[in-house]
C-alpha atoms as a PDB file:
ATOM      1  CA  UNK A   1     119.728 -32.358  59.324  1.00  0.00           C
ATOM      2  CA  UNK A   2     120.840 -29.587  61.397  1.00  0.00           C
ATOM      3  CA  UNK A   3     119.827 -27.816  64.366  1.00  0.00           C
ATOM      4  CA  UNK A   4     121.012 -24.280  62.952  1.00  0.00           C
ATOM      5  CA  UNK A   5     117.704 -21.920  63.714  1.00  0.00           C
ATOM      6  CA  UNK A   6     117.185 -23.460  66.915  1.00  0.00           C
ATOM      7  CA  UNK A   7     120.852 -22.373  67.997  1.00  0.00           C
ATOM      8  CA  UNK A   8     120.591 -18.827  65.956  1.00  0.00           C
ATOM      9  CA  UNK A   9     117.343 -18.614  67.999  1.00  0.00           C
ATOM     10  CA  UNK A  10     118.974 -19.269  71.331  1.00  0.00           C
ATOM     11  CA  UNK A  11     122.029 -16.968  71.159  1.00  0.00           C
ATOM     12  CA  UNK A  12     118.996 -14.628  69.445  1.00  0.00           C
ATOM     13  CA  UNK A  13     120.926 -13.799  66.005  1.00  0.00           C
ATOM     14  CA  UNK A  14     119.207 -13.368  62.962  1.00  0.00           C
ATOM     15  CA  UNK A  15     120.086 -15.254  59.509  1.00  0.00           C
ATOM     16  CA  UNK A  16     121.117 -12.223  58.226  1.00  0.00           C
ATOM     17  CA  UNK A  17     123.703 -11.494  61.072  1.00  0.00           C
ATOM     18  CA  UNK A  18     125.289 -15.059  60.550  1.00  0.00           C
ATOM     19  CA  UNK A  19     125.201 -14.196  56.690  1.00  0.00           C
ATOM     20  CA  UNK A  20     127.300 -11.242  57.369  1.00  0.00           C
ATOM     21  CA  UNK A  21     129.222 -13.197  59.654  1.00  0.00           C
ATOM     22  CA  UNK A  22     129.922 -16.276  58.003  1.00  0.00           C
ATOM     23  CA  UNK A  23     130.509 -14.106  54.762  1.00  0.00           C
ATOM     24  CA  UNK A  24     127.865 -16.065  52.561  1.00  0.00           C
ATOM     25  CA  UNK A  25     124.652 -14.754  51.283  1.00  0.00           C
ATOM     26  CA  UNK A  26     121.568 -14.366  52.959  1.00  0.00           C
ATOM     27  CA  UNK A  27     119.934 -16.999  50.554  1.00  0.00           C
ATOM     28  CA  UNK A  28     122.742 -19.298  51.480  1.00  0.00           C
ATOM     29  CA  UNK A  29     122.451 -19.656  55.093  1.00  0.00           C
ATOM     30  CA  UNK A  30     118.544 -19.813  54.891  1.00  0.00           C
ATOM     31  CA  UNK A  31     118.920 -22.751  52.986  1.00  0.00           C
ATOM     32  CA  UNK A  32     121.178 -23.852  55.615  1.00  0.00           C
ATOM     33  CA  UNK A  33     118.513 -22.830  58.566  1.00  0.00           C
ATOM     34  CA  UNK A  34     115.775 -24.501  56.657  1.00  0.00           C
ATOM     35  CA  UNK A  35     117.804 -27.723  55.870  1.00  0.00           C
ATOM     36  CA  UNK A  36     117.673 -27.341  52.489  1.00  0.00           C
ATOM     37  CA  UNK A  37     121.378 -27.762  52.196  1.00  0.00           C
ATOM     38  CA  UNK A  38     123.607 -29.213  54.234  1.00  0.00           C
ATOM     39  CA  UNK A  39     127.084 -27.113  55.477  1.00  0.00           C
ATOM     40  CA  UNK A  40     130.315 -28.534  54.040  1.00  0.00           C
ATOM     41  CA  UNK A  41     132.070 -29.710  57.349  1.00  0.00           C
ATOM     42  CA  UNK A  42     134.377 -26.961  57.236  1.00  0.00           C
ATOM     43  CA  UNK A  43     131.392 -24.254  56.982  1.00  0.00           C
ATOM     44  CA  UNK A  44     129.589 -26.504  59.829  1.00  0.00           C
ATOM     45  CA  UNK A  45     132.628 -25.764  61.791  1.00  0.00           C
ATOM     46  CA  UNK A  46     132.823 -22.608  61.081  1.00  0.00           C
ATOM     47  CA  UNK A  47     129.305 -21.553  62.359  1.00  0.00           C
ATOM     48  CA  UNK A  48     130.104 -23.909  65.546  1.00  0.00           C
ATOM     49  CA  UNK A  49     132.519 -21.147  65.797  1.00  0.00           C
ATOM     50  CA  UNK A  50     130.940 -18.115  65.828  1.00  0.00           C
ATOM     51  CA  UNK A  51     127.619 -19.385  67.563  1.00  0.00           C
ATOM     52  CA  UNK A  52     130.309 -20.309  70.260  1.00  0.00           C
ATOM     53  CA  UNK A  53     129.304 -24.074  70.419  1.00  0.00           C
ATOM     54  CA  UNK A  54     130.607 -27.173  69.837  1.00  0.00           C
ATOM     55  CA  UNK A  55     129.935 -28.245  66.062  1.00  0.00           C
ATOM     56  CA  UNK A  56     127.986 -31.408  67.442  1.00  0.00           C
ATOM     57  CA  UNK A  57     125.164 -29.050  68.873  1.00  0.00           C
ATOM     58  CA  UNK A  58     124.495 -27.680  65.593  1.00  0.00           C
ATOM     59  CA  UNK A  59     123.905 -31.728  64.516  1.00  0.00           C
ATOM     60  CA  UNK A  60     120.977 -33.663  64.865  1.00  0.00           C
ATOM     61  CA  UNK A  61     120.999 -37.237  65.965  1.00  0.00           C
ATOM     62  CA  UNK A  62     119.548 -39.909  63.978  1.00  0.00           C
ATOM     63  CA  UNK A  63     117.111 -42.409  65.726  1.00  0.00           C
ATOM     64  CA  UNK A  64     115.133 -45.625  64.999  1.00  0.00           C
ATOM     65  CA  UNK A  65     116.888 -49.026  64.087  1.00  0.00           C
ATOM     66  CA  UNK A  66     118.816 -50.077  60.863  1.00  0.00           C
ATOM     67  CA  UNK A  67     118.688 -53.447  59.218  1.00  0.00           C
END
């Protein structure tokens, strides 16, 4: 899971502004935004980039115990 529209939301850029960006369709980073599909590392890195945060802010944590 990533934390993608709340960052985009923040820095107040639209999808389509990362799209253009990021130089991926629209339809691409929505499904990234709505955690449909995940970023390859290097894309994740990438957006990290030009949002102008660290790639771990655009992760979210998992929580709860393992067995």
């Amino acid at each position: 899971m990533n934390r993608i529209k709340e960052v985009l939301k923040v820095k107040k850029l639209t999808q389509t502004e990362l799209s253009i960006k990021l130089g991926k369709s629209y339809n691409m980073v929505n499904s990234y935004v709505q955690n449909r599909t995940q970023p390859r590392i290097e894309v994740l890195f990438e957006i990290a980039s030009l949002l102008n945060v660290e790639p771990g802010e655009l992760l979210i944590k998992k929580t709860g115990k393992t067995k």
